[in-house]
Protein backbone atom coordinates (compact mmCIF):
# COMPACT_ATOMS: atom_id res chain seq x y z
CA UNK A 1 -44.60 16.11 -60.06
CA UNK A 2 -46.71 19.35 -60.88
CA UNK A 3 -48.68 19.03 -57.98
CA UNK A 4 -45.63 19.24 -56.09
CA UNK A 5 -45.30 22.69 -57.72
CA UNK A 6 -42.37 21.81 -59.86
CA UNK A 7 -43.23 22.34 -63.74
CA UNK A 8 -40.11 21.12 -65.00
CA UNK A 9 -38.70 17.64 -65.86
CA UNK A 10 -35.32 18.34 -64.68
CA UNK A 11 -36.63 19.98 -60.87
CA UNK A 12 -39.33 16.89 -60.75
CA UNK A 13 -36.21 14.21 -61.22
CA UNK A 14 -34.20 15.69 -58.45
CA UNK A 15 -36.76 15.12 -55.79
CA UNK A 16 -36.46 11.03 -56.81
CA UNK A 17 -33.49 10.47 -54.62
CA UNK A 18 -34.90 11.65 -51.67
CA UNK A 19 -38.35 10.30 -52.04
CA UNK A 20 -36.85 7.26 -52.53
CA UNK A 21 -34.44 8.24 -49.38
CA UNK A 22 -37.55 8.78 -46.73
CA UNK A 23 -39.50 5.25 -48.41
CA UNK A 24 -41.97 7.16 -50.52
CA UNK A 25 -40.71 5.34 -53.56
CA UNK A 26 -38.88 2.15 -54.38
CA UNK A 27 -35.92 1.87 -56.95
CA UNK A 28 -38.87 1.79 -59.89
CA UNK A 29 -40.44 5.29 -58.77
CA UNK A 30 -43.42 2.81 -57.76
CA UNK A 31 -45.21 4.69 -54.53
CA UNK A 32 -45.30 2.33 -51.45
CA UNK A 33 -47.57 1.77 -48.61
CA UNK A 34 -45.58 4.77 -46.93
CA UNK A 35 -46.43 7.23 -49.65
CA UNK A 36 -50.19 6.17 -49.39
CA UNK A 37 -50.42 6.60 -45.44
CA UNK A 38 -48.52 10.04 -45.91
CA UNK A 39 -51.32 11.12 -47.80
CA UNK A 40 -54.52 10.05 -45.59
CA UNK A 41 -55.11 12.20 -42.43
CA UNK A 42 -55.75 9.97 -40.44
CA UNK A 43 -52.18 8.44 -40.81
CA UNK A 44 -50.12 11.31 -41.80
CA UNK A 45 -48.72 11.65 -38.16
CA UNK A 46 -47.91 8.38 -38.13
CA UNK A 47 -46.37 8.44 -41.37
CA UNK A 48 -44.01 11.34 -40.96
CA UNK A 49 -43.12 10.20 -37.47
CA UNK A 50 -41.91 6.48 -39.35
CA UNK A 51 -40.22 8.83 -41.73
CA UNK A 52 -38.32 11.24 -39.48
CA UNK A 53 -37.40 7.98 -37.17
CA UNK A 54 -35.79 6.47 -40.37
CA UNK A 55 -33.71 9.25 -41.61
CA UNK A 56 -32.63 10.66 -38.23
CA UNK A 57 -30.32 8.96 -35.66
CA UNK A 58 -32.12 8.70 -31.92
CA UNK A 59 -30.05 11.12 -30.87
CA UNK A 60 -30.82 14.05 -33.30
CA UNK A 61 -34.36 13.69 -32.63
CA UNK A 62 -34.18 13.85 -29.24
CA UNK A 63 -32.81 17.13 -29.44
CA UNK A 64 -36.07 18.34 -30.29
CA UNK A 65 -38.72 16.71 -28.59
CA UNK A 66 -41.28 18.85 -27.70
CA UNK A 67 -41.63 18.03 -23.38
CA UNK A 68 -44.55 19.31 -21.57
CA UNK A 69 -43.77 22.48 -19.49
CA UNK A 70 -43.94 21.30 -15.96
């Protein structure tokens, strides 16, 4: 977890639950096909959009939907 920044054990372990939350990990810590997309540019978009659509309800995120200015 030092690349995420955190040097410690103890701050490392307390990201677990919510990587495993979002679908970066499974119940083993094992990265899934999620976690690998996140990390390529050319599916990071995609990624965080599958990501954001499973933690948030519909109606959350259409509170912030960016709409062209007509």
């Amino acid at each position: 977890m030092s690349v995420l920044g955190y040097n410690t054990e103890k701050a490392a372990k307390n990201l677990i639950p919510q990587l495993r939350t979002v679908g970066l990990i499974d119940a083993e810590g094992v990265p899934q096909d999620l976690a690998k997309r996140y990390r390529m540019d050319a599916e990071y978009v995609d990624a965080v959009k599958e990501i954001v659509d499973s933690v948030y309800p519909a109606e959350l995120r259409e509170l912030f939907l960016v709409r062209p200015k007509m």
